[in-house]
PDB file of N, CA and C in Angstrom:
ATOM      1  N   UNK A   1       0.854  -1.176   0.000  1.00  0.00           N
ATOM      2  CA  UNK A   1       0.000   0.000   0.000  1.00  0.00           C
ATOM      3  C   UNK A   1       0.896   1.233   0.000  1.00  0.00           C
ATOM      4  N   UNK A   2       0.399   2.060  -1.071  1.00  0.00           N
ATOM      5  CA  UNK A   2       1.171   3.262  -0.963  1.00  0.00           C
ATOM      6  C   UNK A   2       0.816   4.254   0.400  1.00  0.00           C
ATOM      7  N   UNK A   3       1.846   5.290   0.663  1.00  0.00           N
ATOM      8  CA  UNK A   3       1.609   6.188   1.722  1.00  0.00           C
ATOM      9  C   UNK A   3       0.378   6.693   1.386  1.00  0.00           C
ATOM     10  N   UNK A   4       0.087   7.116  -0.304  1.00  0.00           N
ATOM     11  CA  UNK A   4      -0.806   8.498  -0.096  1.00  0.00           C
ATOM     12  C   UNK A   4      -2.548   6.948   0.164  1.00  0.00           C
ATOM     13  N   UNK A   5      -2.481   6.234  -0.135  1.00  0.00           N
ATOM     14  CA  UNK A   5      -3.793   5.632  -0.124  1.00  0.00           C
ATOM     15  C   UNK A   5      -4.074   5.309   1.357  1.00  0.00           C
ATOM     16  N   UNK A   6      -2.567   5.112   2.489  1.00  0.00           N
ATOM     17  CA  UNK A   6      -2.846   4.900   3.288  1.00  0.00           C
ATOM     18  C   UNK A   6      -3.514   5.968   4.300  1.00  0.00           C
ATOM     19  N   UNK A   7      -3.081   7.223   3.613  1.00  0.00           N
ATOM     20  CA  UNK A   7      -3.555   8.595   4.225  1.00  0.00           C
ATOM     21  C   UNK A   7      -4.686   8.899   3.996  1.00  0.00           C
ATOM     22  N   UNK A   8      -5.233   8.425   2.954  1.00  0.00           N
ATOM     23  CA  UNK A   8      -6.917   8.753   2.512  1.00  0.00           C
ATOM     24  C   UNK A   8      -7.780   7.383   3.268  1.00  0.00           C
ATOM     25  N   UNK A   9      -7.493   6.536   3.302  1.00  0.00           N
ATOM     26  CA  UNK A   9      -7.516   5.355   4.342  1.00  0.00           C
ATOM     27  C   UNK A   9      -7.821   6.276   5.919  1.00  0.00           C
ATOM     28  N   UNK A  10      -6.596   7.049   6.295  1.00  0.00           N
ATOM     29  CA  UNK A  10      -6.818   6.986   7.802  1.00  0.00           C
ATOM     30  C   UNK A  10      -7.498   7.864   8.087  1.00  0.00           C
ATOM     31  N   UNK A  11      -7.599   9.052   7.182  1.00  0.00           N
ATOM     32  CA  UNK A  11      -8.849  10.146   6.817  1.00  0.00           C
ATOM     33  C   UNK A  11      -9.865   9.139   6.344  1.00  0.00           C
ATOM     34  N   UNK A  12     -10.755   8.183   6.558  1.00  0.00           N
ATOM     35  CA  UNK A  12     -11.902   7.580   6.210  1.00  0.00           C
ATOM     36  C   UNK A  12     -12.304   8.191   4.808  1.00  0.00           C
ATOM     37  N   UNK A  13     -11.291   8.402   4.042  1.00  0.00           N
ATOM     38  CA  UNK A  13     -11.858   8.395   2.576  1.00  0.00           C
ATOM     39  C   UNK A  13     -11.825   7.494   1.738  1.00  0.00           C
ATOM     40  N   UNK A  14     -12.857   7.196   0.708  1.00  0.00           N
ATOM     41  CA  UNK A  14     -13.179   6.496  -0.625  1.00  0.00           C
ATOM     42  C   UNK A  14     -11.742   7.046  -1.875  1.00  0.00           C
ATOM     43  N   UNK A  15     -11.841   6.843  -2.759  1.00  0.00           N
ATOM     44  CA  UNK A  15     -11.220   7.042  -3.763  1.00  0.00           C
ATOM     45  C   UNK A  15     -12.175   8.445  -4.595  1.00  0.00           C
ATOM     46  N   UNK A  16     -13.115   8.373  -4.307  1.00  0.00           N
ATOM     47  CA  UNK A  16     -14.207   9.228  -4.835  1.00  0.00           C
ATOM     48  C   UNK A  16     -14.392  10.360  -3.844  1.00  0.00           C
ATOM     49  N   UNK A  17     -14.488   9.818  -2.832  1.00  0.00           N
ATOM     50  CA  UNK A  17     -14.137  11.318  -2.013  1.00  0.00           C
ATOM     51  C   UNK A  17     -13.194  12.109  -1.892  1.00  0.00           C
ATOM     52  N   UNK A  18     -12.035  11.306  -1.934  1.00  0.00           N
ATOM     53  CA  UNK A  18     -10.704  11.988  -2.071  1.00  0.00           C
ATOM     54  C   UNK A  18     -10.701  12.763  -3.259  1.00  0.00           C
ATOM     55  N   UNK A  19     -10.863  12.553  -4.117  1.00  0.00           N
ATOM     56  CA  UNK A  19     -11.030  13.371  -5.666  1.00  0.00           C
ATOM     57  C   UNK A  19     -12.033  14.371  -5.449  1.00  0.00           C
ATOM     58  N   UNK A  20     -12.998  14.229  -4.727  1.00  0.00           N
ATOM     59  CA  UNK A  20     -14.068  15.567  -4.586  1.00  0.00           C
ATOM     60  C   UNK A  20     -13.363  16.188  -3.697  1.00  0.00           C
ATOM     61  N   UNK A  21     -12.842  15.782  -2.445  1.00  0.00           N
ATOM     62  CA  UNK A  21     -11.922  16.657  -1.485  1.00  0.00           C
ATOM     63  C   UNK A  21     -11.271  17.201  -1.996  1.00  0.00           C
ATOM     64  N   UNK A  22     -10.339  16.605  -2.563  1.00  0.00           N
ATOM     65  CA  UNK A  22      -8.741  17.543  -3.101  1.00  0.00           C
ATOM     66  C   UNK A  22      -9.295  18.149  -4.374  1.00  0.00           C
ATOM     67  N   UNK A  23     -10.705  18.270  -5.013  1.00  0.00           N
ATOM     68  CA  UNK A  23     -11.060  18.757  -6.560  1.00  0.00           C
ATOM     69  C   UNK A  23      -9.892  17.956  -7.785  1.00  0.00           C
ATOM     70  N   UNK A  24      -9.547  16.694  -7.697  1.00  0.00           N
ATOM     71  CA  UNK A  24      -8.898  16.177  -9.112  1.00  0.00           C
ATOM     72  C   UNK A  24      -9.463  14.946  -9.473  1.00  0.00           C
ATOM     73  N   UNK A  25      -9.579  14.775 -10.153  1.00  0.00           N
ATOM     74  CA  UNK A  25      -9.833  13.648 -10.991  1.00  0.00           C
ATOM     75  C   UNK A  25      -9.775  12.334 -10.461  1.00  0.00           C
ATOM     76  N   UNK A  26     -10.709  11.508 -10.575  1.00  0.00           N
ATOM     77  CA  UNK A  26     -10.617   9.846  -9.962  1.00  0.00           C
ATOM     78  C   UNK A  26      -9.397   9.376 -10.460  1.00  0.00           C
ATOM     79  N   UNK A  27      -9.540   9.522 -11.684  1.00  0.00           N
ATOM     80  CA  UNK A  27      -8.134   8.810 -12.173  1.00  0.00           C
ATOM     81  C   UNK A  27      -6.555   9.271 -11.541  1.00  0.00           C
ATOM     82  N   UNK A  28      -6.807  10.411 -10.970  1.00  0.00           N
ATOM     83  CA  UNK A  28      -5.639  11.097 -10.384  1.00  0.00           C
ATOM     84  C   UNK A  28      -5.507  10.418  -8.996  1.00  0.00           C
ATOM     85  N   UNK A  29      -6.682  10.267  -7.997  1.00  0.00           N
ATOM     86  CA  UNK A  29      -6.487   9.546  -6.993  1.00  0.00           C
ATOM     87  C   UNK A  29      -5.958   8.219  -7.073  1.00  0.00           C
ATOM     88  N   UNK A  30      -6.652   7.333  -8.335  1.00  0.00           N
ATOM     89  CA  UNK A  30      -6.099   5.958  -8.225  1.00  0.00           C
ATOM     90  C   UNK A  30      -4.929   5.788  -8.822  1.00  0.00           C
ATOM     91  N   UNK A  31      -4.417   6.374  -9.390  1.00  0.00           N
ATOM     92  CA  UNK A  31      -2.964   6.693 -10.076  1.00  0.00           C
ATOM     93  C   UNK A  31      -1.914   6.898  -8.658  1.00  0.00           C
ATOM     94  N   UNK A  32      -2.500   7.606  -7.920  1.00  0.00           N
ATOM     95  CA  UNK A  32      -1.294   7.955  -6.491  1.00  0.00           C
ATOM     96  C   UNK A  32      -1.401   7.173  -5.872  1.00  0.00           C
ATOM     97  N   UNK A  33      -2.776   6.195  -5.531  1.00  0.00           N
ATOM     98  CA  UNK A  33      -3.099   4.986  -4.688  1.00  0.00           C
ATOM     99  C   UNK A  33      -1.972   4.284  -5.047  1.00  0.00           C
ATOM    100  N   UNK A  34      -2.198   3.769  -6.563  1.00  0.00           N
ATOM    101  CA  UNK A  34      -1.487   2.720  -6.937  1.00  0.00           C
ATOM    102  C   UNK A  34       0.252   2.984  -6.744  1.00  0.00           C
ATOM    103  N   UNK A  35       0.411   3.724  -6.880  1.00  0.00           N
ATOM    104  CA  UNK A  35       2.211   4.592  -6.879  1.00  0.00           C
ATOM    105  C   UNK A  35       2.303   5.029  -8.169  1.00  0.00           C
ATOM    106  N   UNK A  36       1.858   4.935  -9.149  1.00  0.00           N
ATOM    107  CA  UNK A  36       2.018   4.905 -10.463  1.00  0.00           C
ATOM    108  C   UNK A  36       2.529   6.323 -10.556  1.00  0.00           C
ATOM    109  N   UNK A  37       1.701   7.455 -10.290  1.00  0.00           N
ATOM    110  CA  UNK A  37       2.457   8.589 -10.236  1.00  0.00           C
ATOM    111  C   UNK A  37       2.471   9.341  -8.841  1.00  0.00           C
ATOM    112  N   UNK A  38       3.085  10.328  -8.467  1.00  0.00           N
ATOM    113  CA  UNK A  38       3.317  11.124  -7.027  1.00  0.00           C
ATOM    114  C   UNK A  38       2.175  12.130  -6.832  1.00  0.00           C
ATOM    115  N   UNK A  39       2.002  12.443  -5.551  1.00  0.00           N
ATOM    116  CA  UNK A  39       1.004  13.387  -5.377  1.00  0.00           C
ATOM    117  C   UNK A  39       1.788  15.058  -5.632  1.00  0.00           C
ATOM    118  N   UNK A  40       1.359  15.459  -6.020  1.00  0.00           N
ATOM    119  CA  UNK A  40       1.874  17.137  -5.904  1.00  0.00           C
ATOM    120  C   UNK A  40       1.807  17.898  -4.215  1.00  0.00           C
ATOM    121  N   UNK A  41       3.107  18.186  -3.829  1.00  0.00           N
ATOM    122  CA  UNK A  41       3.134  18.669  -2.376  1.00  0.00           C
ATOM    123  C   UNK A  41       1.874  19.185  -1.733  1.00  0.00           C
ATOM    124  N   UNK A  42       1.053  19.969  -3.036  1.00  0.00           N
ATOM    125  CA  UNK A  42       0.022  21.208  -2.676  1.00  0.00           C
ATOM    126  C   UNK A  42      -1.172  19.818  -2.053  1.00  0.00           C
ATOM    127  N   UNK A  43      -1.191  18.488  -2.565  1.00  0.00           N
ATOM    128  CA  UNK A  43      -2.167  17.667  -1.997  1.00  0.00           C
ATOM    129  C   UNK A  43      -1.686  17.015  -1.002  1.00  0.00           C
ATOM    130  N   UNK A  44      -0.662  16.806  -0.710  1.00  0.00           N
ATOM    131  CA  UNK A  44      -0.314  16.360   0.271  1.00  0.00           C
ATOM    132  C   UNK A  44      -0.347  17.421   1.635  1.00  0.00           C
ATOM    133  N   UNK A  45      -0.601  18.545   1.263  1.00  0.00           N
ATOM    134  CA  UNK A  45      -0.574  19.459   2.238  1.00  0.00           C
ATOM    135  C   UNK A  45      -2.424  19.767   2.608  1.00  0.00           C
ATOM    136  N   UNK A  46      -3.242  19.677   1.445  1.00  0.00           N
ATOM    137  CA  UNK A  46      -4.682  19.466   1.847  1.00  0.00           C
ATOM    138  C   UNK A  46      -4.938  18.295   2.683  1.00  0.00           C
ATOM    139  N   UNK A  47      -3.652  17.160   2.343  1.00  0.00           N
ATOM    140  CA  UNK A  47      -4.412  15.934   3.428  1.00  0.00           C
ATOM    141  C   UNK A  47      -4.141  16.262   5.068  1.00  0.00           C
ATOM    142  N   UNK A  48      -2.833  16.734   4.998  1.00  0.00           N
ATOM    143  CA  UNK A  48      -2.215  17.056   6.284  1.00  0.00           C
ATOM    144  C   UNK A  48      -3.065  18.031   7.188  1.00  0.00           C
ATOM    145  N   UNK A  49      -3.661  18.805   6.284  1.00  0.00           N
ATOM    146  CA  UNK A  49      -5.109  19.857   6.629  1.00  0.00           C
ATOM    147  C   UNK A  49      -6.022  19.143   7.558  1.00  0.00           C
ATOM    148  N   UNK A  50      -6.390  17.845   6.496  1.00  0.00           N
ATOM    149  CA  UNK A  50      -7.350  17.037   7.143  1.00  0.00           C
ATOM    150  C   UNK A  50      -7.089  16.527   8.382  1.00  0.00           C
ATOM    151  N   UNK A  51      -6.100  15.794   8.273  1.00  0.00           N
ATOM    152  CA  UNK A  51      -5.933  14.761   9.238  1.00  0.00           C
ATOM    153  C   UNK A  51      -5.982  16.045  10.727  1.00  0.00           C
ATOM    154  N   UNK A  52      -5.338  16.807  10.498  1.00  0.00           N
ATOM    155  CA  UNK A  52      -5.415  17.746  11.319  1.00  0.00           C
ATOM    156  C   UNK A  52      -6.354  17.945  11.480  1.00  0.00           C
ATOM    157  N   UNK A  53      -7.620  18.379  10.955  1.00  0.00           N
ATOM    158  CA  UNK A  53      -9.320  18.942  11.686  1.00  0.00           C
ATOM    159  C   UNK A  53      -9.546  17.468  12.170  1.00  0.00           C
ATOM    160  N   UNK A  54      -9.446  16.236  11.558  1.00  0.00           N
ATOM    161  CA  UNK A  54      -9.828  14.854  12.352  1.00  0.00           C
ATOM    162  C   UNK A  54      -9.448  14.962  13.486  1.00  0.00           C
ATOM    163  N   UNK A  55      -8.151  15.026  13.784  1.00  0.00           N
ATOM    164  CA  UNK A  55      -7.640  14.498  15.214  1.00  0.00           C
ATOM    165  C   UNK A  55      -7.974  15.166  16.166  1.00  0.00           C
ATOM    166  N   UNK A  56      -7.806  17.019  15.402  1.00  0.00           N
ATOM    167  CA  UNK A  56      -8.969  18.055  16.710  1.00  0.00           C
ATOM    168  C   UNK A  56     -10.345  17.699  16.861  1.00  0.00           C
ATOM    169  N   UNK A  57     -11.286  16.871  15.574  1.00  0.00           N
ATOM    170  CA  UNK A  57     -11.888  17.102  16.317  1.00  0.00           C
ATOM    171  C   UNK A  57     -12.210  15.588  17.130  1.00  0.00           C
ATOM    172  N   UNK A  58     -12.027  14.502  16.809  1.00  0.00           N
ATOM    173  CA  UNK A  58     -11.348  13.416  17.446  1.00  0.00           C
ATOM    174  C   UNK A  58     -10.972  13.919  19.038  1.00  0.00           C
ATOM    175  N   UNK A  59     -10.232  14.270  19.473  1.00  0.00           N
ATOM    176  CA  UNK A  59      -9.975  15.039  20.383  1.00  0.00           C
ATOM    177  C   UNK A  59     -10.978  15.892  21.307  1.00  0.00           C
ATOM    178  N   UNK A  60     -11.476  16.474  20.563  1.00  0.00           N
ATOM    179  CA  UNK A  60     -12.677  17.156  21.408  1.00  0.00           C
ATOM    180  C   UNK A  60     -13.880  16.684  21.779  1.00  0.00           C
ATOM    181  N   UNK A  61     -13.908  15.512  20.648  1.00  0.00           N
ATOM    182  CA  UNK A  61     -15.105  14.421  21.327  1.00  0.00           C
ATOM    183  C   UNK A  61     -14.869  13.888  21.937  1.00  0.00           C
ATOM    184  N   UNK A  62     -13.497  13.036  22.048  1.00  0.00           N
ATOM    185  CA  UNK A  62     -13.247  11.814  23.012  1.00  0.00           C
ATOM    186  C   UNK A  62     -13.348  12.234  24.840  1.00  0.00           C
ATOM    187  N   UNK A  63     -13.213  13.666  24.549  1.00  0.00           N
ATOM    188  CA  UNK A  63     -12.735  14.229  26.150  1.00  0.00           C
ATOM    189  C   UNK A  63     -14.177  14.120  26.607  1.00  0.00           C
ATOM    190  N   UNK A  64     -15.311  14.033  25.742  1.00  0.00           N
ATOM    191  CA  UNK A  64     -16.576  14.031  25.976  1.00  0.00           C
ATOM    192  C   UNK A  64     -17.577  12.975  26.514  1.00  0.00           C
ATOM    193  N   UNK A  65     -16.827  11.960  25.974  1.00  0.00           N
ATOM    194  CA  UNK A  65     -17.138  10.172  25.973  1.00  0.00           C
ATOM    195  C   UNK A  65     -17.195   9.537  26.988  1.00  0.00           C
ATOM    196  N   UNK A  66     -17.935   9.034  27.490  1.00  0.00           N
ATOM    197  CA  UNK A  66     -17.520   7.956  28.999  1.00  0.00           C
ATOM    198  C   UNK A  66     -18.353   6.835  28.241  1.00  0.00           C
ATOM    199  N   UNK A  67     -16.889   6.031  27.590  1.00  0.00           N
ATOM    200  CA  UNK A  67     -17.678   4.277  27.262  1.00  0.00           C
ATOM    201  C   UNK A  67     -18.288   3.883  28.111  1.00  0.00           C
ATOM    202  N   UNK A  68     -17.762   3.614  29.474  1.00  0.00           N
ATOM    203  CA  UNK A  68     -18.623   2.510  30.278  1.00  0.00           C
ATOM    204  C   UNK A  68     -19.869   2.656  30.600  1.00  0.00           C
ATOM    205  N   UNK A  69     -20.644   4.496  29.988  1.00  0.00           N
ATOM    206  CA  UNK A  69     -21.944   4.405  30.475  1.00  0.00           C
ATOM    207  C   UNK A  69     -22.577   4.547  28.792  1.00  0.00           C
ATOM    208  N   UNK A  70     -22.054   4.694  27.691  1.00  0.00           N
ATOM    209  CA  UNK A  70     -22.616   4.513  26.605  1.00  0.00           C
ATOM    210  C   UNK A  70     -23.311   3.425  26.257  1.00  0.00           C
ATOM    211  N   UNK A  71     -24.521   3.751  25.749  1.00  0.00           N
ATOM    212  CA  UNK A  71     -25.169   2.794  24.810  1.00  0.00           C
ATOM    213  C   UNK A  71     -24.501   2.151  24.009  1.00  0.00           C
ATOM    214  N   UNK A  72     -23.884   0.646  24.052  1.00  0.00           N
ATOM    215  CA  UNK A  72     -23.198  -0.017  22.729  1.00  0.00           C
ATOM    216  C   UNK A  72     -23.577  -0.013  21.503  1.00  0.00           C
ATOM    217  N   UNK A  73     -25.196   0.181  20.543  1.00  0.00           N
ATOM    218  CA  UNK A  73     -25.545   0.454  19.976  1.00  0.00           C
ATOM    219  C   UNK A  73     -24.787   1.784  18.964  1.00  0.00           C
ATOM    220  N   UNK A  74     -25.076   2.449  20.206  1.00  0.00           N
ATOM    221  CA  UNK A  74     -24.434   4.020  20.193  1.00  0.00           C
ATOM    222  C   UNK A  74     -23.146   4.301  19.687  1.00  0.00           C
ATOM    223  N   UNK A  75     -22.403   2.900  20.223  1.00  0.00           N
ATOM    224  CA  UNK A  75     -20.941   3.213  19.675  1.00  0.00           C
ATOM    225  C   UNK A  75     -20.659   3.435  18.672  1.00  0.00           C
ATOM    226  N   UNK A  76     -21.188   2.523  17.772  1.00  0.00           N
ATOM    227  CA  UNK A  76     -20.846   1.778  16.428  1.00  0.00           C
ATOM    228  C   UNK A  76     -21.790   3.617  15.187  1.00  0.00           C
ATOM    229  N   UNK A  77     -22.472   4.706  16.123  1.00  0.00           N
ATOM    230  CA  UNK A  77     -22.137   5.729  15.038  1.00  0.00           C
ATOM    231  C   UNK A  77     -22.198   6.821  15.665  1.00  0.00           C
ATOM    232  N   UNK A  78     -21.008   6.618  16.127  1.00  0.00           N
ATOM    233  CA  UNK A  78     -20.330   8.512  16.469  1.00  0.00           C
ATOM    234  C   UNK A  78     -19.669   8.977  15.749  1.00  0.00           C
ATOM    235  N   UNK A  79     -19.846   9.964  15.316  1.00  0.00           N
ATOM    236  CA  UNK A  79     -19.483  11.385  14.660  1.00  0.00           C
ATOM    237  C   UNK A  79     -18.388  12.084  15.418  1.00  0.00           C
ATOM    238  N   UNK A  80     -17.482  13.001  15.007  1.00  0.00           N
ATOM    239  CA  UNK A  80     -16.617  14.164  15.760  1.00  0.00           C
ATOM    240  C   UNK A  80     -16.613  15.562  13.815  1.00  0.00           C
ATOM    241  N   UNK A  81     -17.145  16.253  14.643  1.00  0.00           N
ATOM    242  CA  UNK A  81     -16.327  17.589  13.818  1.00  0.00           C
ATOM    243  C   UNK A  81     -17.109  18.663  14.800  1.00  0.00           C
ATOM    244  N   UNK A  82     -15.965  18.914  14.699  1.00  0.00           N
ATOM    245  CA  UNK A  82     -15.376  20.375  15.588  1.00  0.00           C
ATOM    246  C   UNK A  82     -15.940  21.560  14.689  1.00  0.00           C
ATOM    247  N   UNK A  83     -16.571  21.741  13.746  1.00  0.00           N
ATOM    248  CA  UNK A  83     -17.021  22.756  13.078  1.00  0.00           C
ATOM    249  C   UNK A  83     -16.342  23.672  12.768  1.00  0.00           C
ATOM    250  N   UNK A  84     -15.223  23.739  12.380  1.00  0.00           N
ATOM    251  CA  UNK A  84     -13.771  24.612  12.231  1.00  0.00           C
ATOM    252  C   UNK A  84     -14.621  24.969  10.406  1.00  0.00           C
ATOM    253  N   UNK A  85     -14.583  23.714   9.874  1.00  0.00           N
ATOM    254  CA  UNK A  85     -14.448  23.866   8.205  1.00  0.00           C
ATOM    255  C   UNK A  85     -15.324  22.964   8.073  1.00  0.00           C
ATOM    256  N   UNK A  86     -15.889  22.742   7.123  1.00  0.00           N
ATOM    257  CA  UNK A  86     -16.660  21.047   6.694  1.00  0.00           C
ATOM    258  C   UNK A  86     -15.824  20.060   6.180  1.00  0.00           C
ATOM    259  N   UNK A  87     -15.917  18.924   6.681  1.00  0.00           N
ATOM    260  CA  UNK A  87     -15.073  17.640   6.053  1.00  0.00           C
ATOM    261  C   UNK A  87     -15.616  16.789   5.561  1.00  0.00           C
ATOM    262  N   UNK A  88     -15.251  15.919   4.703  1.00  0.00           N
ATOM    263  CA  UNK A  88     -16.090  15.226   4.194  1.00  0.00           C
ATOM    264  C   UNK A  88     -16.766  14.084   5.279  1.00  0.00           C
ATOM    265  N   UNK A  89     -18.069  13.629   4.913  1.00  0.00           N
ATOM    266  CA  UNK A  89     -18.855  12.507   5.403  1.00  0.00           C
ATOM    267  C   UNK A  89     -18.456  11.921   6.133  1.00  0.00           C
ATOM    268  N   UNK A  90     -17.036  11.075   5.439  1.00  0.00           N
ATOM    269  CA  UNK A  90     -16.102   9.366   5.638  1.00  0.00           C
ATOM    270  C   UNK A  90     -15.117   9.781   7.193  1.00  0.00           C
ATOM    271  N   UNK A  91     -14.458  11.091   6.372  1.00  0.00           N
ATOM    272  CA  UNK A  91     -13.579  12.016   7.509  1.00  0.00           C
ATOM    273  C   UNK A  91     -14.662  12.228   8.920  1.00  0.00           C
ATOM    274  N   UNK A  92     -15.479  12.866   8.838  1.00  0.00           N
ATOM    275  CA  UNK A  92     -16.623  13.011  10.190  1.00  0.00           C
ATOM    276  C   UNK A  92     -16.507  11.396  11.033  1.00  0.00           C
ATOM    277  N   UNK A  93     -16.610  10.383  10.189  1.00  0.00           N
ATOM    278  CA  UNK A  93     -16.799   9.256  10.711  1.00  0.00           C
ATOM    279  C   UNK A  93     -15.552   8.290  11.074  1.00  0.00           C
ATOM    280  N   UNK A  94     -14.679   8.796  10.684  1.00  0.00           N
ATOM    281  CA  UNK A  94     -13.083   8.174  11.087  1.00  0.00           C
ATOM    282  C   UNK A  94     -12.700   9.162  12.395  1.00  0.00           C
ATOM    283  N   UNK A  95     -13.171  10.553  12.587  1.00  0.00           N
ATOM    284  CA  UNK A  95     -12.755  11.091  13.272  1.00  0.00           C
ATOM    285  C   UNK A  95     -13.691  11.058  14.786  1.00  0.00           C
ATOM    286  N   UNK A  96     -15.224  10.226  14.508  1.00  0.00           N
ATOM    287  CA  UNK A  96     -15.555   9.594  15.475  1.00  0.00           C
ATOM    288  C   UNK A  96     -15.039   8.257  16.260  1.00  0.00           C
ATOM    289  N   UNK A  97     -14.715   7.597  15.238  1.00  0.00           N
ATOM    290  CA  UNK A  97     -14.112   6.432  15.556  1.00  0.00           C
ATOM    291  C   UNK A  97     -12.985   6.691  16.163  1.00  0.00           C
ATOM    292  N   UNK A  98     -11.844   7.474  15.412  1.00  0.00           N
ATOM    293  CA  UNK A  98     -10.742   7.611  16.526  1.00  0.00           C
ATOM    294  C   UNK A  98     -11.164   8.570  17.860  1.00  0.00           C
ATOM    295  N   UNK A  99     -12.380   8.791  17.885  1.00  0.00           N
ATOM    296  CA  UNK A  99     -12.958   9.550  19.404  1.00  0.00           C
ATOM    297  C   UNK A  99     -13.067   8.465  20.774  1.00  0.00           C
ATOM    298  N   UNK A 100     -13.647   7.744  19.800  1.00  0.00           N
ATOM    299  CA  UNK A 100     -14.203   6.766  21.155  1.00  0.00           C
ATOM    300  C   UNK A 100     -12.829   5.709  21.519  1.00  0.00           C
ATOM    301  N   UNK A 101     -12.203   4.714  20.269  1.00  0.00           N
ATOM    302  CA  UNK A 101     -11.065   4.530  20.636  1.00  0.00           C
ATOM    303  C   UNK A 101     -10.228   5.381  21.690  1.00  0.00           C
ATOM    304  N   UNK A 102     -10.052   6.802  21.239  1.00  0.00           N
ATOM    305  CA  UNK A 102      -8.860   7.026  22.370  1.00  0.00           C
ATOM    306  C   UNK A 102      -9.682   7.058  23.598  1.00  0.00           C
ATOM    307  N   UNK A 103     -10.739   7.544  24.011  1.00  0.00           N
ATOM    308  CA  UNK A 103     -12.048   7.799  24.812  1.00  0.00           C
ATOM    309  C   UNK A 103     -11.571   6.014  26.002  1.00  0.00           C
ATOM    310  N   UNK A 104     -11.974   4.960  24.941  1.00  0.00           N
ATOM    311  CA  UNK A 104     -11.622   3.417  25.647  1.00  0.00           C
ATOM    312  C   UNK A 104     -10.467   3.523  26.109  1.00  0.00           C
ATOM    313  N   UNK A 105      -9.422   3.856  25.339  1.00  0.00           N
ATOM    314  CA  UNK A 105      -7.966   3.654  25.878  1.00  0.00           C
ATOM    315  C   UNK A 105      -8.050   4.583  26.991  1.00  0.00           C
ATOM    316  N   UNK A 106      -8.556   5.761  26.720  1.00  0.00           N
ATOM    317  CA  UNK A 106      -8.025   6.982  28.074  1.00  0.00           C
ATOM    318  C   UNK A 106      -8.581   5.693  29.662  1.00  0.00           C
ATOM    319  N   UNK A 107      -9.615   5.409  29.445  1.00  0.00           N
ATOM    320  CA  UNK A 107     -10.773   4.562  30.742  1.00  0.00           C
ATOM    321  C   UNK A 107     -10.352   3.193  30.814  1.00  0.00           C
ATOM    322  N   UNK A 108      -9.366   2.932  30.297  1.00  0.00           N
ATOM    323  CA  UNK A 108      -8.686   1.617  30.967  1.00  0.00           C
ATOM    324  C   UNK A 108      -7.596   1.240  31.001  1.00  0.00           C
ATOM    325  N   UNK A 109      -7.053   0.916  32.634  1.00  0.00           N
ATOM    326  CA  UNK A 109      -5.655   0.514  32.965  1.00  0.00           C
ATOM    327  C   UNK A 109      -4.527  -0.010  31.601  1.00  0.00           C
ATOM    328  N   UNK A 110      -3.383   0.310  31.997  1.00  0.00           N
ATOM    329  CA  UNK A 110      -2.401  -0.115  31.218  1.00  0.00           C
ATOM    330  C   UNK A 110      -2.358  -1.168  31.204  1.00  0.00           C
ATOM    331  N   UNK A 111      -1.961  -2.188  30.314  1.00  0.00           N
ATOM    332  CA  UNK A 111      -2.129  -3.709  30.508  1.00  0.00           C
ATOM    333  C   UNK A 111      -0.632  -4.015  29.962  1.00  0.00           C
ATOM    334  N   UNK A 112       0.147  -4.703  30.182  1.00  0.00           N
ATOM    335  CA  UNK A 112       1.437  -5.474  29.270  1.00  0.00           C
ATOM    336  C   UNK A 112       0.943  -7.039  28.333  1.00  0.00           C
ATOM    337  N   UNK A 113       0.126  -7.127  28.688  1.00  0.00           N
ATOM    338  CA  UNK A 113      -0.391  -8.124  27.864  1.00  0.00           C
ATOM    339  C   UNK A 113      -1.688  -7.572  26.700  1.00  0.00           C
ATOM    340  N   UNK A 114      -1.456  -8.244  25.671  1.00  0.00           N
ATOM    341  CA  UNK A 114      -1.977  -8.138  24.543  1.00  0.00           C
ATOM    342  C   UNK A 114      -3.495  -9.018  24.312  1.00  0.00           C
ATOM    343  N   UNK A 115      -4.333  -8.208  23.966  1.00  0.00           N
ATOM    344  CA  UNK A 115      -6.070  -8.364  23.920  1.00  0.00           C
ATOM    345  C   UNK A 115      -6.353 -10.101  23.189  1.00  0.00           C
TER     346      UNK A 115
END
């Protein structure tokens, strides 16, 4: 897997969203997925954008979260955006997911053994 697919990956983007995000062409996204050709700095700097509003707002939800009294139902669709900018859909929903993850990790002991 290339870096840039893994970055549209951890931003919860499609191949199709990424191309509406960054405004280029599908064929331009799956071309960088694949390695075939490089991203231009200027997109690599819109992703870095992203990942950045994710993790704030990732961040500002998780401080919000108490798993152990959540609805499990509930888990499986949380949202985070911080309302800074609009992000796409996929992004809103990766940046919930990494909410509640860190949210679990913050609410339970360190362990040395593996799950």
């Amino acid at each position: 897997m290339t870096t840039f697919k893994s970055a549209i990956t951890i931003c919860g983007l499609s191949q199709k969203e990424a191309a509406n995000y960054l405004d280029v062409s599908i064929s331009s996204v799956k071309d960088w997925s694949r390695g075939k050709s490089a991203p231009p700095i200027g997109i690599w700097e819109m992703m870095a954008k992203l990942y950045s509003r994710i993790k704030n707002a990732s961040d500002h939800t998780s401080s919000l979260l108490d798993p152990d009294i959540m609805d499990r139902a509930a888990m499986n669709n949380i949202t985070a955006d911080n309302g800074e900018y609009p992000m796409p859909e996929d992004a809103v929903s990766a940046a919930g997911a990494m909410a509640l993850l860190a949210a679990i990790n913050d609410t339970r002991p360190a362990s040395n053994s593996r799950p």
